[in-house]
C-alpha atoms as a PDB file:
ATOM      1  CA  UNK A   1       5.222   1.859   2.723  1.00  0.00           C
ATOM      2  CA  UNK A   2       4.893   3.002   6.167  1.00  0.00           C
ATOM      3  CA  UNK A   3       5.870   1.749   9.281  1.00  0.00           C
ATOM      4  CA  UNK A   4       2.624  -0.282  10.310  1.00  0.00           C
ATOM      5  CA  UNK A   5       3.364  -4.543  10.674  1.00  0.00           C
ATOM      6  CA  UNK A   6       3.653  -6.568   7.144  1.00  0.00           C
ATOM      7  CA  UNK A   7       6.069  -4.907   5.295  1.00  0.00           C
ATOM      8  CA  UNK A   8       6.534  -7.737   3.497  1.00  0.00           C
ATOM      9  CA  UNK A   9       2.990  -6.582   1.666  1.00  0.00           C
ATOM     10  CA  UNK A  10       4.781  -3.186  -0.058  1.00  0.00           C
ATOM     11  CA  UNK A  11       7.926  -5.531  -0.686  1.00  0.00           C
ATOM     12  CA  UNK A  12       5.606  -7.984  -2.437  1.00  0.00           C
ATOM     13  CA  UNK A  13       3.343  -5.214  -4.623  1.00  0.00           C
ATOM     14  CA  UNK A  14       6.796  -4.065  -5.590  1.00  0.00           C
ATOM     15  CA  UNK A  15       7.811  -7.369  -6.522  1.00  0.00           C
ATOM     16  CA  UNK A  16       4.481  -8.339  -8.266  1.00  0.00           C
ATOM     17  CA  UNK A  17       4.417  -5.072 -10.155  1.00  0.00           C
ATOM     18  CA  UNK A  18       8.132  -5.710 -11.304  1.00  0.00           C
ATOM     19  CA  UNK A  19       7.730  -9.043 -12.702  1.00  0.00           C
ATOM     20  CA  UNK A  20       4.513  -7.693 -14.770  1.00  0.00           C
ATOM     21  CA  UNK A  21       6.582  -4.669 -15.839  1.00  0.00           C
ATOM     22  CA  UNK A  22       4.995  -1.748 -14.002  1.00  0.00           C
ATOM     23  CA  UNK A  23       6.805   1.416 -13.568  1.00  0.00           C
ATOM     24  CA  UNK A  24       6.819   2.000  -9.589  1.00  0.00           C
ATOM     25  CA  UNK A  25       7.648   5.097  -7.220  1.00  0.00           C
ATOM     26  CA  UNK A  26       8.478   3.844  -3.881  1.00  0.00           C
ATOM     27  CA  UNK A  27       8.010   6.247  -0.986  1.00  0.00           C
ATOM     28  CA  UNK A  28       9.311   4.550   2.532  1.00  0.00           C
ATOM     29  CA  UNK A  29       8.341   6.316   6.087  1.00  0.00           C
ATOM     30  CA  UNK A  30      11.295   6.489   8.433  1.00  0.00           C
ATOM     31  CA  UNK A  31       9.724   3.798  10.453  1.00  0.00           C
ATOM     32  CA  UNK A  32       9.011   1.466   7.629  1.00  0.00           C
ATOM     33  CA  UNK A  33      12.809   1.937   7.172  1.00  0.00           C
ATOM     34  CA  UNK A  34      13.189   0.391  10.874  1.00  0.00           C
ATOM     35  CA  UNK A  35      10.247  -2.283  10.544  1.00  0.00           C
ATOM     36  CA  UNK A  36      11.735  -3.743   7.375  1.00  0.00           C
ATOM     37  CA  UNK A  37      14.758  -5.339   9.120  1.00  0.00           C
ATOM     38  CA  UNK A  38      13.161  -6.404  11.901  1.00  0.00           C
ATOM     39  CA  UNK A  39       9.712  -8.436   9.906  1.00  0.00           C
ATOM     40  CA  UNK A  40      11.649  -9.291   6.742  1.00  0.00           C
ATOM     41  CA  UNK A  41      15.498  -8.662   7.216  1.00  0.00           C
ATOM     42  CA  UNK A  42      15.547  -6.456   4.245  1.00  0.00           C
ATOM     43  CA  UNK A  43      17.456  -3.211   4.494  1.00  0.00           C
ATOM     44  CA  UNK A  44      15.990  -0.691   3.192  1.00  0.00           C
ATOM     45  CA  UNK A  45      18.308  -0.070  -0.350  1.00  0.00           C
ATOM     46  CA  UNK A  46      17.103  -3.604  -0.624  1.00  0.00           C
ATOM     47  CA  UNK A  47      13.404  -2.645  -0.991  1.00  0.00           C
ATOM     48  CA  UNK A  48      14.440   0.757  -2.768  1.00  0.00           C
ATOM     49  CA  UNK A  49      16.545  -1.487  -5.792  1.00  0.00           C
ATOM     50  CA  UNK A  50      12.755  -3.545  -6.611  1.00  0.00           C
ATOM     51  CA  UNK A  51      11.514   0.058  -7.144  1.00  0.00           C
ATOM     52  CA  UNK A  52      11.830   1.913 -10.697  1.00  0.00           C
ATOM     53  CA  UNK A  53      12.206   5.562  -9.063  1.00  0.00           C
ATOM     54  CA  UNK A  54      12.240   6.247  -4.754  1.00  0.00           C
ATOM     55  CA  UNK A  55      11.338   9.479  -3.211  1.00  0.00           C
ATOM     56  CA  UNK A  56      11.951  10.717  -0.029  1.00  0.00           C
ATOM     57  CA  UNK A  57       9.095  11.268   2.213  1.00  0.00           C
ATOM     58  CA  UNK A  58      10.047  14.250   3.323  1.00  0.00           C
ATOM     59  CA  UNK A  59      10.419  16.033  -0.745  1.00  0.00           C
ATOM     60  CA  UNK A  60       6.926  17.376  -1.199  1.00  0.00           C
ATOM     61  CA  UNK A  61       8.062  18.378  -4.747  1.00  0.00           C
ATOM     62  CA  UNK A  62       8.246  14.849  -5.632  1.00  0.00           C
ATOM     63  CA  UNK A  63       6.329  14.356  -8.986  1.00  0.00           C
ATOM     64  CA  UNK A  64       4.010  12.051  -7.349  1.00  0.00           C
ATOM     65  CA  UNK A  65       2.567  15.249  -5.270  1.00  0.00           C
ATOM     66  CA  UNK A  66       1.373  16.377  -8.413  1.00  0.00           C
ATOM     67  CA  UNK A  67      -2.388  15.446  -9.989  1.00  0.00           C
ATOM     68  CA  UNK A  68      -0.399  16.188 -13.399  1.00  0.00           C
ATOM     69  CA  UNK A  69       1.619  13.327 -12.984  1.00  0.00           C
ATOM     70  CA  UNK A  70      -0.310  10.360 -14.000  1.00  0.00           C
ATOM     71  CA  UNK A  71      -0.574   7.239 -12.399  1.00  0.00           C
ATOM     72  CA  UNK A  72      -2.535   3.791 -12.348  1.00  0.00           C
ATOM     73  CA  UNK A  73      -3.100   4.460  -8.479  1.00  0.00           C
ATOM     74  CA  UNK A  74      -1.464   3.890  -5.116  1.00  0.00           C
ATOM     75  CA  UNK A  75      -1.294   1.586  -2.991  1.00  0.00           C
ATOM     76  CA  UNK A  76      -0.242   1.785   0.615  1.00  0.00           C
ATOM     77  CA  UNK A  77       0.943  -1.131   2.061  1.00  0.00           C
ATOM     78  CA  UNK A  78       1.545  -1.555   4.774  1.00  0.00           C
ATOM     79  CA  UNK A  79      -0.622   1.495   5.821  1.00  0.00           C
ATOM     80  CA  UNK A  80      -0.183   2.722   9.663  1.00  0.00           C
ATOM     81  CA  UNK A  81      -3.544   4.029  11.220  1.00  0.00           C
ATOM     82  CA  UNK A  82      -1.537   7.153  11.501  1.00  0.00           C
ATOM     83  CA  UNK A  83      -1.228   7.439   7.862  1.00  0.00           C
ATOM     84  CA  UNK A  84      -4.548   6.439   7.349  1.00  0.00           C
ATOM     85  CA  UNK A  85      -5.779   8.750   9.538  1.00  0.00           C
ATOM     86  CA  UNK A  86      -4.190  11.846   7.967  1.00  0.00           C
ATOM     87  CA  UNK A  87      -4.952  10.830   4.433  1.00  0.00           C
ATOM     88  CA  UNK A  88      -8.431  10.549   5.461  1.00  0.00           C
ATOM     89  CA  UNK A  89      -8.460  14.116   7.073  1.00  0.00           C
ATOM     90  CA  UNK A  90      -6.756  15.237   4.958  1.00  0.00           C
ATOM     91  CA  UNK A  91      -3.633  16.246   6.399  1.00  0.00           C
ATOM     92  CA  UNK A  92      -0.981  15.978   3.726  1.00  0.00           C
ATOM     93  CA  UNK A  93       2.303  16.693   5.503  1.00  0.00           C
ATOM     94  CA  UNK A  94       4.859  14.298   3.713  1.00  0.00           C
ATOM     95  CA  UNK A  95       5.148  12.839   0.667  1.00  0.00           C
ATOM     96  CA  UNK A  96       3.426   9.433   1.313  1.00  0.00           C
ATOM     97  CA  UNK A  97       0.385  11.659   2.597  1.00  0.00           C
ATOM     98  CA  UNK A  98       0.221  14.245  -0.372  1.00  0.00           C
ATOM     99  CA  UNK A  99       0.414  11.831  -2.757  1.00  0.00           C
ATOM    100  CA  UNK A 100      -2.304   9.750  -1.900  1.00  0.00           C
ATOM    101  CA  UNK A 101      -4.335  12.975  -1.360  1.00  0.00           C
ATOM    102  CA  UNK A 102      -3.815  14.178  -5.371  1.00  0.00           C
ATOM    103  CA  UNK A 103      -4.754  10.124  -6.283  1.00  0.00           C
ATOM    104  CA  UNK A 104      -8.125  11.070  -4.627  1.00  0.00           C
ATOM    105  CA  UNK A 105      -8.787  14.450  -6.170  1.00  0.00           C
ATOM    106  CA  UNK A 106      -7.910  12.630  -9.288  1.00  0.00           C
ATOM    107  CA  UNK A 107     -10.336  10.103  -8.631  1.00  0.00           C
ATOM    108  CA  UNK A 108      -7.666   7.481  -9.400  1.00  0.00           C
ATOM    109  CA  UNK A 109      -8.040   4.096  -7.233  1.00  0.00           C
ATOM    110  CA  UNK A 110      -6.116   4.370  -3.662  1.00  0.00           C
ATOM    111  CA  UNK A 111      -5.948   0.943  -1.406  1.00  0.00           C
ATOM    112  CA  UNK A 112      -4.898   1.173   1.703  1.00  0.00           C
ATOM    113  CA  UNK A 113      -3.773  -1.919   3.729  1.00  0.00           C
ATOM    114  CA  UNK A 114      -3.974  -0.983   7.199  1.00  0.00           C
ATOM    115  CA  UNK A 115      -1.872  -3.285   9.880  1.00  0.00           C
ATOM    116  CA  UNK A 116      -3.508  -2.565  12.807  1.00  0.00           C
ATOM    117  CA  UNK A 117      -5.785  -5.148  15.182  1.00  0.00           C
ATOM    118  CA  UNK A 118      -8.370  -4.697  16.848  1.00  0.00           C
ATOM    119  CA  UNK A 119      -9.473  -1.412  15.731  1.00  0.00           C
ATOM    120  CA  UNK A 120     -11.296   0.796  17.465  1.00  0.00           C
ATOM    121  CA  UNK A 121     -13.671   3.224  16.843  1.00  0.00           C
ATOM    122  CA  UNK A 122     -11.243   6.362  15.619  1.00  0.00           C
ATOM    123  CA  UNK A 123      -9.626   3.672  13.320  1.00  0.00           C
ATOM    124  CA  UNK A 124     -13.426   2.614  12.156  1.00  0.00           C
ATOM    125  CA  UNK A 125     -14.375   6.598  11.380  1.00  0.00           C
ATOM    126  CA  UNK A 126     -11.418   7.418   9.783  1.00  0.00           C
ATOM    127  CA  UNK A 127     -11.410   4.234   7.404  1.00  0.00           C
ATOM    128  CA  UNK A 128     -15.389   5.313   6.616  1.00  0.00           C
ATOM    129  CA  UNK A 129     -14.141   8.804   5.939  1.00  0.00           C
ATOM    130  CA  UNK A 130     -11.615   7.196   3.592  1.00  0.00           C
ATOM    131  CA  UNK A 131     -13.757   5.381   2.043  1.00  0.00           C
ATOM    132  CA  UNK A 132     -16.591   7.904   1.700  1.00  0.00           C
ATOM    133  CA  UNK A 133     -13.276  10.293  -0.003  1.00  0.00           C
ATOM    134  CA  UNK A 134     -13.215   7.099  -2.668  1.00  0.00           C
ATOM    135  CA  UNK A 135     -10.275   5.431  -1.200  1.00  0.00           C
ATOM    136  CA  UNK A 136     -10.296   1.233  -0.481  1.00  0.00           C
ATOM    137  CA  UNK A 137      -9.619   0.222   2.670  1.00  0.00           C
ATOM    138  CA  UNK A 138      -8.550  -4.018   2.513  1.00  0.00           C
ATOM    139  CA  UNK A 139      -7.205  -4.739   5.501  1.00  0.00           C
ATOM    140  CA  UNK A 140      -4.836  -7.510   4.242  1.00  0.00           C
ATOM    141  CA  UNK A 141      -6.764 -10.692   5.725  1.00  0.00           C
ATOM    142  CA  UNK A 142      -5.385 -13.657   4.205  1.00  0.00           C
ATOM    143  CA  UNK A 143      -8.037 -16.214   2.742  1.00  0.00           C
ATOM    144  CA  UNK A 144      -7.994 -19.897   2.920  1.00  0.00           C
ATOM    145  CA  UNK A 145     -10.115 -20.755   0.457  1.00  0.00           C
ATOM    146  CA  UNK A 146      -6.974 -22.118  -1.940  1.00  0.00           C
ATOM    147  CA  UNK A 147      -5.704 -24.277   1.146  1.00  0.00           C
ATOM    148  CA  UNK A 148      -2.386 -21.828   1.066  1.00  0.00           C
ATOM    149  CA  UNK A 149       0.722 -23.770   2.688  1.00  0.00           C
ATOM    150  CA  UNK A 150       2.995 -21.153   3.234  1.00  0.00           C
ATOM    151  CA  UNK A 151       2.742 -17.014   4.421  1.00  0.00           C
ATOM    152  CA  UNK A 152       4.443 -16.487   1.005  1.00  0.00           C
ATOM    153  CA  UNK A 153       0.973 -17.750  -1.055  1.00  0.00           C
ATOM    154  CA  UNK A 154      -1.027 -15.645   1.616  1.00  0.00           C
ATOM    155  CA  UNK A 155       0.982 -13.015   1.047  1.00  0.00           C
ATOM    156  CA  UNK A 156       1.223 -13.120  -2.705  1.00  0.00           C
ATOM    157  CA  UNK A 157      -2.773 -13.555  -2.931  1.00  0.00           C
ATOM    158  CA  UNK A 158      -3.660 -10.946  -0.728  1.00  0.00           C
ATOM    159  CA  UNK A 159      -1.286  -8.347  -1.830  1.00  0.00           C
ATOM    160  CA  UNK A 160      -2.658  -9.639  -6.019  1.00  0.00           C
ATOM    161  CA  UNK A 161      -6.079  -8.898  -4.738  1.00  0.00           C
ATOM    162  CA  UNK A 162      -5.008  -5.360  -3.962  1.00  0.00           C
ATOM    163  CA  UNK A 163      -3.469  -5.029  -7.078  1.00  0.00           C
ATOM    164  CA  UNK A 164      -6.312  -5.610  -9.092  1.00  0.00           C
ATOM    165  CA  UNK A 165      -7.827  -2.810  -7.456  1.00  0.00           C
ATOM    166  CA  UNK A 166      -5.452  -0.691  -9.443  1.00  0.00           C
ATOM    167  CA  UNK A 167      -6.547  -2.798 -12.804  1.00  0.00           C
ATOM    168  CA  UNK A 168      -2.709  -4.714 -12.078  1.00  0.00           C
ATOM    169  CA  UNK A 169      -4.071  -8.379 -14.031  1.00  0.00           C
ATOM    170  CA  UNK A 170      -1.502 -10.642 -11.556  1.00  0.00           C
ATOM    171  CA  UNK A 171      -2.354 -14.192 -11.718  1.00  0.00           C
ATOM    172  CA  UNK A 172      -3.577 -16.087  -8.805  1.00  0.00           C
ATOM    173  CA  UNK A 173      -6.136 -18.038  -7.744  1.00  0.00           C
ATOM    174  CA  UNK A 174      -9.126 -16.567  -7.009  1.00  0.00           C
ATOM    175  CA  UNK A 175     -12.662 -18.945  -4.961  1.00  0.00           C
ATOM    176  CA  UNK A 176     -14.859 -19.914  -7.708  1.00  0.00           C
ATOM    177  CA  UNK A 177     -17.583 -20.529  -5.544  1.00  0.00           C
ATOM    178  CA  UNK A 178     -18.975 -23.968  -4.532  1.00  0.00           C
END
């Protein structure tokens, strides 16, 4: 989790992939430490106790900087533009950063839920880059197909969509169509 807006998307994966029994490894940014009480009122141990194991950003060592530690995928939620800009470019300087960089030279699925809006150009390029490196970019846009009645089902749909990026089978109801 990083420090973009909607931390309550990484809170929710971790929730999601708790109740389905998924081992997680939660990595928080020093500024998604500070945006979590002020969007969600959650302090950080909070978010840290949904997790199975936490690393600091900062430990580089961290098994999850290592392409011999296997994994379903990562997600990023919520991903800053900074963040997403350095993962694109490559520029693996903490934890969150490295790890996502040995998910794509692993070819393992990365999704990356960037919280910015508008974007501009740099943030258009550097999503394309990520992209073209094999990463997912899904901006988390809520839909309204269901007729959702609280942020809570946006949240929980959006964030499920995600999930099945990483093959996570979460219920929830998908459009059928017309």
């Amino acid at each position: 989790m990083t420090g973009a807006s909607g931390q309550i998307y990484g809170v929710r994966a971790l929730e999601l992939l708790a109740e389905h029994g998924y081992e997680t490894h939660l990595i928080l940014s020093k500024a998604s430490k500070v945006n979590l009480n002020q969007e969600i009122d959650y302090t950080p141990s909070e978010v840290e106790a949904l997790a199975s194991e936490v690393h600091q950003n900062g430990n580089i060592g961290a098994k999850t900087a290592s392409g011999s530690f296997k994994t379903e995928g990562m997600i990023v939620a919520p991903c800053s533009m900074k963040t997403l800009s350095n993962i694109a470019h490559g520029n693996a300087g903490d934890l969150i950063t490295r790890s996502a960089d040995v998910v794509l030279k692993e070819r393992r699925p990365l999704v990356v839920m960037p919280r910015e809006k508008p974007f501009n150009r740099i943030h258009l390029k550097n999503m394309l880059e990520l992209t073209d490196a094999g990463g997912i970019v899904m901006p988390p846009f809520p839909s309204f197909y269901q007729g959702p009645t609280t942020i809570e089902e946006m949240t929980t749909r959006t964030v499920a969509r995600a999930l099945t990026h990483l093959d996570v089978d979460v219920e929830f109801e998908e459009w059928a169509g017309l």
